[in-house]
PDB file of N, CA and C in Angstrom:
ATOM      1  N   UNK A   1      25.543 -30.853 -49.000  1.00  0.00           N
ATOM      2  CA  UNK A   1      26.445 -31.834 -48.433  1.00  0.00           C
ATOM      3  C   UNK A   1      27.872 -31.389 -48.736  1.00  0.00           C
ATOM      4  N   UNK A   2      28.582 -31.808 -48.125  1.00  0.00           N
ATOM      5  CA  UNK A   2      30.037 -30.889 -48.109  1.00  0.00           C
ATOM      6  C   UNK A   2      30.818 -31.837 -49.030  1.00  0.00           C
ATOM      7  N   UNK A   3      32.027 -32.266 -48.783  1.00  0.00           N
ATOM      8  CA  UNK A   3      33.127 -33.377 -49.591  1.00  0.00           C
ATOM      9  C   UNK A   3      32.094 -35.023 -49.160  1.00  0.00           C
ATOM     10  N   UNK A   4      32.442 -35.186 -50.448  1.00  0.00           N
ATOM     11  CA  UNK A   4      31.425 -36.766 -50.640  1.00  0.00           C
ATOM     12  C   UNK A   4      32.346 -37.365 -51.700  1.00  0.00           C
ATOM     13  N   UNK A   5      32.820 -38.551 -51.004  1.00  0.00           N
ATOM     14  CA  UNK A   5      33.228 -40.124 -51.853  1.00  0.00           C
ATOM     15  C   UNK A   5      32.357 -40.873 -52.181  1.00  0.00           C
ATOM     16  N   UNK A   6      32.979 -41.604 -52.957  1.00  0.00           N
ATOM     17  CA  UNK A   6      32.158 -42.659 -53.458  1.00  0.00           C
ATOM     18  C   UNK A   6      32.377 -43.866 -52.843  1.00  0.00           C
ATOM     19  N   UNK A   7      31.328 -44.560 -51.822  1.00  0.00           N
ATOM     20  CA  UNK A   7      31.339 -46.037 -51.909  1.00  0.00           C
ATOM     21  C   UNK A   7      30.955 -47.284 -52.573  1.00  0.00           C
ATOM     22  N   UNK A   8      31.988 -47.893 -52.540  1.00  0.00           N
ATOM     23  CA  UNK A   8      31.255 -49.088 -53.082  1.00  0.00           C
ATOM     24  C   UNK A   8      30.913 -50.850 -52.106  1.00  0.00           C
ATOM     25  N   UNK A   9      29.907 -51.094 -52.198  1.00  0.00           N
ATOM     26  CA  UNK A   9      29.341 -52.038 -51.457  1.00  0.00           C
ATOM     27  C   UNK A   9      28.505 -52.734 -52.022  1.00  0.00           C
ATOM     28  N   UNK A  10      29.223 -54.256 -51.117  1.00  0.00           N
ATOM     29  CA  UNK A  10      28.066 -55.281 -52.012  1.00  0.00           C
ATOM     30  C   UNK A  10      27.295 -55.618 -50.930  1.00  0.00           C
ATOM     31  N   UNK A  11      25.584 -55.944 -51.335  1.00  0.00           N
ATOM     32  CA  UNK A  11      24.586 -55.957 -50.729  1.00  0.00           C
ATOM     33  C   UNK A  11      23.201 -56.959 -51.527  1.00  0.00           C
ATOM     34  N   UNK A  12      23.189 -57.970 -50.207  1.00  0.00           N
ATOM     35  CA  UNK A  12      22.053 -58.851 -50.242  1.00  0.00           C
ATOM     36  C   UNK A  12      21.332 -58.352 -51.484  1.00  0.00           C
ATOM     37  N   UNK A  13      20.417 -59.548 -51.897  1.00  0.00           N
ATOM     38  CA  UNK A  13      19.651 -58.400 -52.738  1.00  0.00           C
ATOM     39  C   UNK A  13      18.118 -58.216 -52.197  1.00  0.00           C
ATOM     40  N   UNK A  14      18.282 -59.374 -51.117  1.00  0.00           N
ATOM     41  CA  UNK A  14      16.846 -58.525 -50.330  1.00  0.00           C
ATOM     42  C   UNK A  14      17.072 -57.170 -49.748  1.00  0.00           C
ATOM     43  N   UNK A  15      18.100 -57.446 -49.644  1.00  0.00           N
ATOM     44  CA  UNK A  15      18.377 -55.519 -48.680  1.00  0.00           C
ATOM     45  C   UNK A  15      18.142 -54.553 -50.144  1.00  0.00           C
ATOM     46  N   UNK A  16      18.761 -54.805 -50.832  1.00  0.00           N
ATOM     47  CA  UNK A  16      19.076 -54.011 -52.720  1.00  0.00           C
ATOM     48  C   UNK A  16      17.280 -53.752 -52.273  1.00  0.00           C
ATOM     49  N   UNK A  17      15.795 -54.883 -52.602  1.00  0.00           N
ATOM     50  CA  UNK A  17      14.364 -54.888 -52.952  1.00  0.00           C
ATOM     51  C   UNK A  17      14.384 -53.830 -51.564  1.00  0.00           C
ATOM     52  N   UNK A  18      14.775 -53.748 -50.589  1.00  0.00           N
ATOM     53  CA  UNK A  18      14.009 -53.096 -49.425  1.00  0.00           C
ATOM     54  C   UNK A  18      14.296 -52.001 -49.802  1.00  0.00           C
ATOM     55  N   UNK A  19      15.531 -51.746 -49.667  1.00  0.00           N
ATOM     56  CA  UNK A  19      16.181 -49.784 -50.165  1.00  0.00           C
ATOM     57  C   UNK A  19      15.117 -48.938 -51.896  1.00  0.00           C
ATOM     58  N   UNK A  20      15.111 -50.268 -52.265  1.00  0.00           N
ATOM     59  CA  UNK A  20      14.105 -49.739 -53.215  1.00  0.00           C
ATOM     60  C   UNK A  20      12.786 -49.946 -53.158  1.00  0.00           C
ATOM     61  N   UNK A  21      12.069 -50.309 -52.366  1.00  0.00           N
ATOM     62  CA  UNK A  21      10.745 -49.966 -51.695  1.00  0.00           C
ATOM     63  C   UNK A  21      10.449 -48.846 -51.074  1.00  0.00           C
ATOM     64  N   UNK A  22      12.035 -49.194 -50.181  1.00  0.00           N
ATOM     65  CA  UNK A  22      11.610 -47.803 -48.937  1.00  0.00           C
ATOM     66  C   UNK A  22      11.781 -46.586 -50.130  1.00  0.00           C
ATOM     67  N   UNK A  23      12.447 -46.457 -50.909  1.00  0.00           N
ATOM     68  CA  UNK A  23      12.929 -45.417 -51.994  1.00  0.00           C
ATOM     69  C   UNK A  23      11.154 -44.736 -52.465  1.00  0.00           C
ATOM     70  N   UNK A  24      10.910 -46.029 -53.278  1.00  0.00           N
ATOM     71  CA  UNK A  24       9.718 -45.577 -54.100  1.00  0.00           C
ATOM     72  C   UNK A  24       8.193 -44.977 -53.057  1.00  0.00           C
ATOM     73  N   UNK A  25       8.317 -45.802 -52.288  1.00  0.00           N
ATOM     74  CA  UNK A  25       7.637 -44.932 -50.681  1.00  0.00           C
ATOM     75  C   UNK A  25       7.835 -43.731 -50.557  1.00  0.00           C
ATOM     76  N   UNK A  26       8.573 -43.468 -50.590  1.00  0.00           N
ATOM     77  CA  UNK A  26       9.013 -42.319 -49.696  1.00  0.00           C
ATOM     78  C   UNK A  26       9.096 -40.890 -50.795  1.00  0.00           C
ATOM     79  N   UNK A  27       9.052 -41.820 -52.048  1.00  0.00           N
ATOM     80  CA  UNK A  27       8.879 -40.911 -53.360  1.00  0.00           C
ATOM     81  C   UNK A  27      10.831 -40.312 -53.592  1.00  0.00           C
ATOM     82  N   UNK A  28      12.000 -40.968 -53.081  1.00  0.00           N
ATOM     83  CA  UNK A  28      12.945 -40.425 -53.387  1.00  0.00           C
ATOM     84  C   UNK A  28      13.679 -41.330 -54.155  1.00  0.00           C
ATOM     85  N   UNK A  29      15.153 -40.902 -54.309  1.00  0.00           N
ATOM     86  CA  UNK A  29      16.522 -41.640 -55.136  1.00  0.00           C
ATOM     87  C   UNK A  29      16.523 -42.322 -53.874  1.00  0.00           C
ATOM     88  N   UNK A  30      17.150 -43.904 -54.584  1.00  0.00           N
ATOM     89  CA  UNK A  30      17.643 -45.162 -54.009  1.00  0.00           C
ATOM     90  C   UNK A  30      19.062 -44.323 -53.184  1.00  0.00           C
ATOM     91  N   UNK A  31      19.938 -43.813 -53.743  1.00  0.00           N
ATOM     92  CA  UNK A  31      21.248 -42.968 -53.278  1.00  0.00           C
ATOM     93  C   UNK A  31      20.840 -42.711 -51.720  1.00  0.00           C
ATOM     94  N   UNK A  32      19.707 -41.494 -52.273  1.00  0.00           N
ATOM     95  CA  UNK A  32      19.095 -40.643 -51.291  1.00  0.00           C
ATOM     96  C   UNK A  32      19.115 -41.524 -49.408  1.00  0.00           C
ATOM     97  N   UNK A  33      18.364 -42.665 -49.739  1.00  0.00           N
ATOM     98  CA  UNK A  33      17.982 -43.191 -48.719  1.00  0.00           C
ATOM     99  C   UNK A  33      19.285 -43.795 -48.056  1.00  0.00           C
ATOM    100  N   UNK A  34      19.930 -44.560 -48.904  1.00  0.00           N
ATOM    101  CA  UNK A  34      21.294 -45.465 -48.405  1.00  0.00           C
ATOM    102  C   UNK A  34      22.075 -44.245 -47.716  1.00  0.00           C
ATOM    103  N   UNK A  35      22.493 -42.984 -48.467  1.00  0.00           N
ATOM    104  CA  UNK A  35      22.922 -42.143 -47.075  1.00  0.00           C
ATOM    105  C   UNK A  35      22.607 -41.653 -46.154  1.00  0.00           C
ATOM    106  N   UNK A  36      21.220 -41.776 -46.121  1.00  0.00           N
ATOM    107  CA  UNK A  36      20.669 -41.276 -45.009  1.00  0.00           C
ATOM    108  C   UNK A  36      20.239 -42.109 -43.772  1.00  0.00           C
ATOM    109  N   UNK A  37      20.169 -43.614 -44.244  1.00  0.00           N
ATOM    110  CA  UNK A  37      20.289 -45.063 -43.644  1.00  0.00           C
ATOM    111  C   UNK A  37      21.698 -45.026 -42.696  1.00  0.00           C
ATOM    112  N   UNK A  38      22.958 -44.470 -43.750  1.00  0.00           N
ATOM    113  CA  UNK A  38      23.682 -44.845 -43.385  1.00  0.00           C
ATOM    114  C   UNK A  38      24.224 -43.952 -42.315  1.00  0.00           C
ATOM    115  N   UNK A  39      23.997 -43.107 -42.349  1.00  0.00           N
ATOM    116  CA  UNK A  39      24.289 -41.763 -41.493  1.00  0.00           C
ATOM    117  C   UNK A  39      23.912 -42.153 -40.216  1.00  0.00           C
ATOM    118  N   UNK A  40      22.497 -42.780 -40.450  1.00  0.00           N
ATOM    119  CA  UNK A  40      21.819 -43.037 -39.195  1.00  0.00           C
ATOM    120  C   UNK A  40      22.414 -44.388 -38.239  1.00  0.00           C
ATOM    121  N   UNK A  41      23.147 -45.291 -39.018  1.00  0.00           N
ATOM    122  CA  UNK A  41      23.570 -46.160 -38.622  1.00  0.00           C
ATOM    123  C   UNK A  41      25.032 -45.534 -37.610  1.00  0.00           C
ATOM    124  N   UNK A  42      25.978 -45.390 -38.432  1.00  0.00           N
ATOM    125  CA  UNK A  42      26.731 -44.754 -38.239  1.00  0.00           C
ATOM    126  C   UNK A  42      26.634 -43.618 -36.676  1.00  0.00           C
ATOM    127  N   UNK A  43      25.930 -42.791 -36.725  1.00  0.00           N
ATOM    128  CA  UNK A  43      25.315 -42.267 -35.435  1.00  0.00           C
ATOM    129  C   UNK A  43      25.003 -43.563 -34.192  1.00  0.00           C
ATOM    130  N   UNK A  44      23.609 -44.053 -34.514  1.00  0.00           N
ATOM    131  CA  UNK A  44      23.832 -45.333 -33.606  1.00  0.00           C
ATOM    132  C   UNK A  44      24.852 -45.776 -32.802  1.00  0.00           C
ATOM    133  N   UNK A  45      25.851 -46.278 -33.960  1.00  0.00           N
ATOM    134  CA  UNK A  45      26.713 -47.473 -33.698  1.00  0.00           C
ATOM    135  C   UNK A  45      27.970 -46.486 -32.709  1.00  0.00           C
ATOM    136  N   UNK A  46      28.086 -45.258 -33.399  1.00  0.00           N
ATOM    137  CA  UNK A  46      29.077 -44.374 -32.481  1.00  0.00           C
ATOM    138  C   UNK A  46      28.378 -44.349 -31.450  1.00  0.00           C
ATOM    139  N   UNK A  47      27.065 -44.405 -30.842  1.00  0.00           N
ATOM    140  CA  UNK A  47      26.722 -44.272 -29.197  1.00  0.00           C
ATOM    141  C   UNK A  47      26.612 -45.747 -28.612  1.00  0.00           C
ATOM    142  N   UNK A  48      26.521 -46.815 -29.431  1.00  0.00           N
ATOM    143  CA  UNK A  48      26.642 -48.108 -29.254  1.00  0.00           C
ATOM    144  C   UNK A  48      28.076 -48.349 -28.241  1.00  0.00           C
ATOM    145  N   UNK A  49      29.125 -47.756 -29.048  1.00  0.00           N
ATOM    146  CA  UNK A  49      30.567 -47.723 -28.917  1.00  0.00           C
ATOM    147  C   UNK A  49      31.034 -46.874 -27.420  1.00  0.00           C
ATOM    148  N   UNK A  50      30.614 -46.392 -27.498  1.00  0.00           N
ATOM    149  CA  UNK A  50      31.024 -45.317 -26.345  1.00  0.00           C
ATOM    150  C   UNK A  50      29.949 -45.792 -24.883  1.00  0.00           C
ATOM    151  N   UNK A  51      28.649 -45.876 -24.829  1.00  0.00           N
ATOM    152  CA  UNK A  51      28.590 -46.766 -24.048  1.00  0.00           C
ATOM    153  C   UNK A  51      29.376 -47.982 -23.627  1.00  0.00           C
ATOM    154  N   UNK A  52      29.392 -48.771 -24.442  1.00  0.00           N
ATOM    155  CA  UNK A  52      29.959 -50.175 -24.053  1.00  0.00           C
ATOM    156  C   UNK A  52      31.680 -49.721 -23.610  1.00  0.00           C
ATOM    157  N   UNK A  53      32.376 -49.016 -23.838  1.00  0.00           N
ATOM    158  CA  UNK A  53      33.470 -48.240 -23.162  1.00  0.00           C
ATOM    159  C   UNK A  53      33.318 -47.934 -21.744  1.00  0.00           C
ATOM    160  N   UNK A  54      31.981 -46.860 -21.580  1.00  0.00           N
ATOM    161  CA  UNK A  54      31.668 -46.003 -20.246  1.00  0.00           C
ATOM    162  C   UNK A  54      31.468 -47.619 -19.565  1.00  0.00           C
ATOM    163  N   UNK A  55      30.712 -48.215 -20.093  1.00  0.00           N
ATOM    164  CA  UNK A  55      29.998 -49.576 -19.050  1.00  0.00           C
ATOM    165  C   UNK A  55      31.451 -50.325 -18.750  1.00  0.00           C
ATOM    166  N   UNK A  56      32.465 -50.438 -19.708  1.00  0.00           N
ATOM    167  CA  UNK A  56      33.522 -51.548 -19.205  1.00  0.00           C
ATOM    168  C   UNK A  56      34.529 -50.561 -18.367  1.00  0.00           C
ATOM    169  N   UNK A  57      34.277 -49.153 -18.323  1.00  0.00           N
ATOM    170  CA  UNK A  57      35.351 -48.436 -17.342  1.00  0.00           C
ATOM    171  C   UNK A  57      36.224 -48.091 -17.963  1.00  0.00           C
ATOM    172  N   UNK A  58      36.191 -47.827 -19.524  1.00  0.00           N
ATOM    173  CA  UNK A  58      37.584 -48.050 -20.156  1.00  0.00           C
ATOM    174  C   UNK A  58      37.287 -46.451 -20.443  1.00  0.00           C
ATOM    175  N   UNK A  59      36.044 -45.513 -20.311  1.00  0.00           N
ATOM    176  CA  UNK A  59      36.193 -44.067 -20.904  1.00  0.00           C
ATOM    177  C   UNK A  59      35.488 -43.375 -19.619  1.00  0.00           C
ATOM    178  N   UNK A  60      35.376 -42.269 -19.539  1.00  0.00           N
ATOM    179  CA  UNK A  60      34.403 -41.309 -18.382  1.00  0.00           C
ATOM    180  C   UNK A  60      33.359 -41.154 -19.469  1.00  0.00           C
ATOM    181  N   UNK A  61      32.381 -40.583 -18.548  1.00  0.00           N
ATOM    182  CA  UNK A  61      31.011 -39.725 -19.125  1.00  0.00           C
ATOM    183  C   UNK A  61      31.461 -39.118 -19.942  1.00  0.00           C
ATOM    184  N   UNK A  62      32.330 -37.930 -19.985  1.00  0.00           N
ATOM    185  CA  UNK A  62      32.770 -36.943 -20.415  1.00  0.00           C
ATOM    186  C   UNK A  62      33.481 -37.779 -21.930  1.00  0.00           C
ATOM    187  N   UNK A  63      34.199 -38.473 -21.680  1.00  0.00           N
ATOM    188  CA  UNK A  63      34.694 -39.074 -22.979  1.00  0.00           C
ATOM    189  C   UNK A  63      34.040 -39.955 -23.922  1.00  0.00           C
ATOM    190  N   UNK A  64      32.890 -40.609 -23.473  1.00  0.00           N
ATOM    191  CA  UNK A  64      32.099 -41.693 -24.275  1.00  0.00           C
ATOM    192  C   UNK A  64      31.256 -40.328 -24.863  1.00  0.00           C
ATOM    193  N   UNK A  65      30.576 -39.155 -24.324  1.00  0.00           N
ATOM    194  CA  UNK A  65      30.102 -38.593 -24.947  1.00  0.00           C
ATOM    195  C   UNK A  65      31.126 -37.604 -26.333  1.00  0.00           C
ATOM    196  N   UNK A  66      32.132 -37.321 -26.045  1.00  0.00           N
ATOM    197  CA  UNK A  66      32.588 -37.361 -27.546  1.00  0.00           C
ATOM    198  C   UNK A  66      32.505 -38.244 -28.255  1.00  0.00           C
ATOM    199  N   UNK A  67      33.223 -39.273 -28.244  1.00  0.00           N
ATOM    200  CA  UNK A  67      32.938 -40.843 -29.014  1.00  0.00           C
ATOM    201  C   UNK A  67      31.901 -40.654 -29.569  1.00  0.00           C
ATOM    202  N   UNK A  68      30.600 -40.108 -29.050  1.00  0.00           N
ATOM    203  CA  UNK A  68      29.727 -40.857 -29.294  1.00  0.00           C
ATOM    204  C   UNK A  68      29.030 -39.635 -30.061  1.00  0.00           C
ATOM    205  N   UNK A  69      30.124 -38.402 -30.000  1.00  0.00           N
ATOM    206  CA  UNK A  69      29.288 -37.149 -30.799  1.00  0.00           C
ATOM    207  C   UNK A  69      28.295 -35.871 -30.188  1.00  0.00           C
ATOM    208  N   UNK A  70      27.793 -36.387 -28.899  1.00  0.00           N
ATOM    209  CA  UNK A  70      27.297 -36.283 -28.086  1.00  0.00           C
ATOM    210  C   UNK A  70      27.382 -34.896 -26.924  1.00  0.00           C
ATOM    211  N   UNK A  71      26.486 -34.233 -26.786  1.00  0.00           N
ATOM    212  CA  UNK A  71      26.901 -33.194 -25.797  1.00  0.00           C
ATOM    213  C   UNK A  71      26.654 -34.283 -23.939  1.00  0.00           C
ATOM    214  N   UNK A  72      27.277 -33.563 -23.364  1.00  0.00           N
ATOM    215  CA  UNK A  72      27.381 -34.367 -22.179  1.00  0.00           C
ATOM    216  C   UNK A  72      25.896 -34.983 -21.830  1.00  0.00           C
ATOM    217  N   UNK A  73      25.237 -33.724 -21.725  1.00  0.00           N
ATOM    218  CA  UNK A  73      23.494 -34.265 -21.177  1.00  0.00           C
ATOM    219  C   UNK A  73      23.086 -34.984 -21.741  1.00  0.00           C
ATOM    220  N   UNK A  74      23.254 -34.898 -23.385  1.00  0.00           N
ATOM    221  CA  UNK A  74      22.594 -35.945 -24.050  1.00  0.00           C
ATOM    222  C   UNK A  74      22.901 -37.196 -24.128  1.00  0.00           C
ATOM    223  N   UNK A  75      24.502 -37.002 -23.793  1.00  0.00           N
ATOM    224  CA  UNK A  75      24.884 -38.692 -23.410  1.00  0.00           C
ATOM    225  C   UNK A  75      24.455 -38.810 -22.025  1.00  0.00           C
ATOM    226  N   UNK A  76      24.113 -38.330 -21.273  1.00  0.00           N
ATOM    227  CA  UNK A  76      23.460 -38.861 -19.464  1.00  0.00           C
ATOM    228  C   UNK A  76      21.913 -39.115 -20.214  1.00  0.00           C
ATOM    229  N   UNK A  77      21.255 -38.747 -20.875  1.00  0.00           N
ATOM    230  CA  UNK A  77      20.034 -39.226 -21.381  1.00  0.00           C
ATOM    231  C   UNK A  77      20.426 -40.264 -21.988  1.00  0.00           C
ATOM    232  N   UNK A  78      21.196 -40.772 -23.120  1.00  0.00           N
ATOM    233  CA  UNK A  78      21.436 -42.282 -23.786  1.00  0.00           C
ATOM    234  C   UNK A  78      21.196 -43.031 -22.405  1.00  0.00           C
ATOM    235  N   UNK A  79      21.909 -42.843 -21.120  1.00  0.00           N
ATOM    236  CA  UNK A  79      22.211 -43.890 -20.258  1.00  0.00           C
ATOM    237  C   UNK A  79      21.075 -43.770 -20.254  1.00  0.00           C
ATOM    238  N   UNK A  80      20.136 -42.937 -19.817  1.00  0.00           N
ATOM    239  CA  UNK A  80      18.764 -43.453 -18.994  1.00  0.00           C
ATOM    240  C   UNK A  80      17.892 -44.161 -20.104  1.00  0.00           C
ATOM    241  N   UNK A  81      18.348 -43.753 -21.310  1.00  0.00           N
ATOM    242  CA  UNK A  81      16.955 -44.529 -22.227  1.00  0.00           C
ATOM    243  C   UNK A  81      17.706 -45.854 -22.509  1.00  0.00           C
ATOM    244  N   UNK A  82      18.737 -46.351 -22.213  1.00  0.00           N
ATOM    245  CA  UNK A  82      19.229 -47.428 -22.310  1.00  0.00           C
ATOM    246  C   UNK A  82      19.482 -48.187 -21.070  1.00  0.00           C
ATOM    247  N   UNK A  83      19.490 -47.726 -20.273  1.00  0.00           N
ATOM    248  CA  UNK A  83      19.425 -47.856 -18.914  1.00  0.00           C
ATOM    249  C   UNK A  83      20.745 -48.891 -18.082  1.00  0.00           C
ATOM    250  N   UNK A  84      21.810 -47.893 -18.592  1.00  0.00           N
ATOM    251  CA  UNK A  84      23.077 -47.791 -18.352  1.00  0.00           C
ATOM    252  C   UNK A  84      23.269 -47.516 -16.725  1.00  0.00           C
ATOM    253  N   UNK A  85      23.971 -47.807 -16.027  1.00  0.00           N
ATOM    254  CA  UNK A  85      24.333 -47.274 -14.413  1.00  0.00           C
ATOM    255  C   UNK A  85      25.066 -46.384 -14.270  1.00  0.00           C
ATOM    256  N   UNK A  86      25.138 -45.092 -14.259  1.00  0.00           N
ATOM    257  CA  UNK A  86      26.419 -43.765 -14.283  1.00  0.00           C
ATOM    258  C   UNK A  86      27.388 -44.348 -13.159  1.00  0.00           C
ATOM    259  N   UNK A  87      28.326 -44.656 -13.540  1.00  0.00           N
ATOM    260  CA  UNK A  87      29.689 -45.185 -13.119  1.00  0.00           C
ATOM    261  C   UNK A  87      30.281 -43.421 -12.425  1.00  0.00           C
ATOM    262  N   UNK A  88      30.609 -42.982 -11.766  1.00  0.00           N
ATOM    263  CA  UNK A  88      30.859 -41.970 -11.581  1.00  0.00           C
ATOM    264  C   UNK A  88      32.006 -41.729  -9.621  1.00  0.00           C
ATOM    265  N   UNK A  89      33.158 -41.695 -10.274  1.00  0.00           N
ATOM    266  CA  UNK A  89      34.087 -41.492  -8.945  1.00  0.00           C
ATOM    267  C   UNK A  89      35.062 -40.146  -9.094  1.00  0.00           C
ATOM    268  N   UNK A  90      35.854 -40.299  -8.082  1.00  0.00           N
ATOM    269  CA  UNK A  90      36.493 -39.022  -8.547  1.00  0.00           C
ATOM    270  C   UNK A  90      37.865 -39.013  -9.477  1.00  0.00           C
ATOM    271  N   UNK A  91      38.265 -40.505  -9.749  1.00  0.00           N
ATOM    272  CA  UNK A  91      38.675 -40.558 -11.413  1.00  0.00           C
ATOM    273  C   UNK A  91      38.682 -39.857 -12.290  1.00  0.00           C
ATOM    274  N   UNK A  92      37.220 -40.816 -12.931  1.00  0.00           N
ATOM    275  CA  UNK A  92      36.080 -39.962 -13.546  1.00  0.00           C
ATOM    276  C   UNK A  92      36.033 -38.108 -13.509  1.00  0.00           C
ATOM    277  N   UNK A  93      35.543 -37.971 -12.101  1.00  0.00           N
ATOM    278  CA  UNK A  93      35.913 -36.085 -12.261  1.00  0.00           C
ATOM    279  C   UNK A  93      37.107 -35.492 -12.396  1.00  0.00           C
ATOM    280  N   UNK A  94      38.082 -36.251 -12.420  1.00  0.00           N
ATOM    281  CA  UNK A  94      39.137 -35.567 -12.431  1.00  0.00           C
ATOM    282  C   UNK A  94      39.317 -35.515 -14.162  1.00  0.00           C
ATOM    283  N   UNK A  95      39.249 -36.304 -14.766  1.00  0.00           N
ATOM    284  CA  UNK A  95      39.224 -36.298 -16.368  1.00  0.00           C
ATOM    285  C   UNK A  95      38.914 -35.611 -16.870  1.00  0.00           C
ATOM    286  N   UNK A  96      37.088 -35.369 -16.288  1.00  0.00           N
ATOM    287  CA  UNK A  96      36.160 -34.926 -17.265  1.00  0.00           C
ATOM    288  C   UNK A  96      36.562 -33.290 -16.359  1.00  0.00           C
ATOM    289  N   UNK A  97      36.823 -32.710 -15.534  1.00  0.00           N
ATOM    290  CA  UNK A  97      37.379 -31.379 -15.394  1.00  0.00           C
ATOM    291  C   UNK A  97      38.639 -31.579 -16.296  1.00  0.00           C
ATOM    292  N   UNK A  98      39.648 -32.211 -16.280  1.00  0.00           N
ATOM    293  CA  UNK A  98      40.665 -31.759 -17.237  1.00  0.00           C
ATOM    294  C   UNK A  98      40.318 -31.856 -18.630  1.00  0.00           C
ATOM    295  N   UNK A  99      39.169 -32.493 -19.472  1.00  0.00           N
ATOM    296  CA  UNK A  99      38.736 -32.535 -20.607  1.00  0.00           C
ATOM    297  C   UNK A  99      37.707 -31.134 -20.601  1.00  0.00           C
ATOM    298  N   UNK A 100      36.708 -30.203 -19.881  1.00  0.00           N
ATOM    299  CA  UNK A 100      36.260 -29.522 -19.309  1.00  0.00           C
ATOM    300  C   UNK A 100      37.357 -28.309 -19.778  1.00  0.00           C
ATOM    301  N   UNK A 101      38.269 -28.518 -19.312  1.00  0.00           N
ATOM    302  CA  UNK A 101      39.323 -26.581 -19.285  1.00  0.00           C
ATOM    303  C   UNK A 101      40.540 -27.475 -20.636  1.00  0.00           C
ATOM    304  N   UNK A 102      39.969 -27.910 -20.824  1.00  0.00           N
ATOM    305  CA  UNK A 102      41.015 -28.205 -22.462  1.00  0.00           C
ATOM    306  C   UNK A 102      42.526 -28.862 -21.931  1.00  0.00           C
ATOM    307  N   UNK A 103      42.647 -29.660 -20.913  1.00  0.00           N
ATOM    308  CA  UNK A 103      43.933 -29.849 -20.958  1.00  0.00           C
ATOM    309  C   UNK A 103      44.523 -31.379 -21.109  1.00  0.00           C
ATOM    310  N   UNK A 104      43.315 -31.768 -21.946  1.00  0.00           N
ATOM    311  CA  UNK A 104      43.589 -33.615 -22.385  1.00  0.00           C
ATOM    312  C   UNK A 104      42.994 -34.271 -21.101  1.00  0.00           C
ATOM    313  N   UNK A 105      43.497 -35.500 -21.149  1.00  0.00           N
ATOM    314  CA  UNK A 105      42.739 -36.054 -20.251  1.00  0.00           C
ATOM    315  C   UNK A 105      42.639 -37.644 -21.156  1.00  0.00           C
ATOM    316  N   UNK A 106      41.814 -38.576 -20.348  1.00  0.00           N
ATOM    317  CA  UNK A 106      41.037 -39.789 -21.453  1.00  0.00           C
ATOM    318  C   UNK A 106      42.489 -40.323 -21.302  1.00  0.00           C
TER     319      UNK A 106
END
């Protein structure tokens, strides 16, 4: 793992009994799991975000899939497994070609 802070967070303590279930399950550190929970959340919530952008018109394809971390295809797959409508005009292409040859855009 590269540069790592320390958080601090307060937490239910049913959530505290679950992280340490799932822990002793899984045979690892309580630590272990909460970053890897959290990572996963974190991921999520960045494609959460960038959809709900592409859907209100406020980003292109091309830009919700940075947001969201995302190589382009794999954000045209989020839409279909979420079953998003590809919003797509020539706006839109004009962006995602100027985001495309590096010259800003969004």
């Amino acid at each position: 793992m590269s540069c790592v802070e320390v958080l601090s967070v307060r937490v239910p303590r049913e959530v505290l009994r679950w992280l340490d279930e799932l822990a002793k399950l899984e045979g690892r550190e309580r630590g272990e799991v909460v970053r890897e929970i959290l990572a996963q959340g974190v991921r999520e919530r960045r494609v959460e975000l960038a959809l709900r952008l592409y859907r209100e018109g406020r980003v292109t394809l091309w830009r919700a899939a940075e947001l969201a971390g995302l190589s382009l295809w794999e954000m045209v797959g989020e839409l279909e497994k979420r079953e998003v409508e590809v919003q797509y005009g020539l706006r839109e292409l004009e962006e995602d070609l100027r985001a495309a040859l590096g010259e800003g855009g969004s």
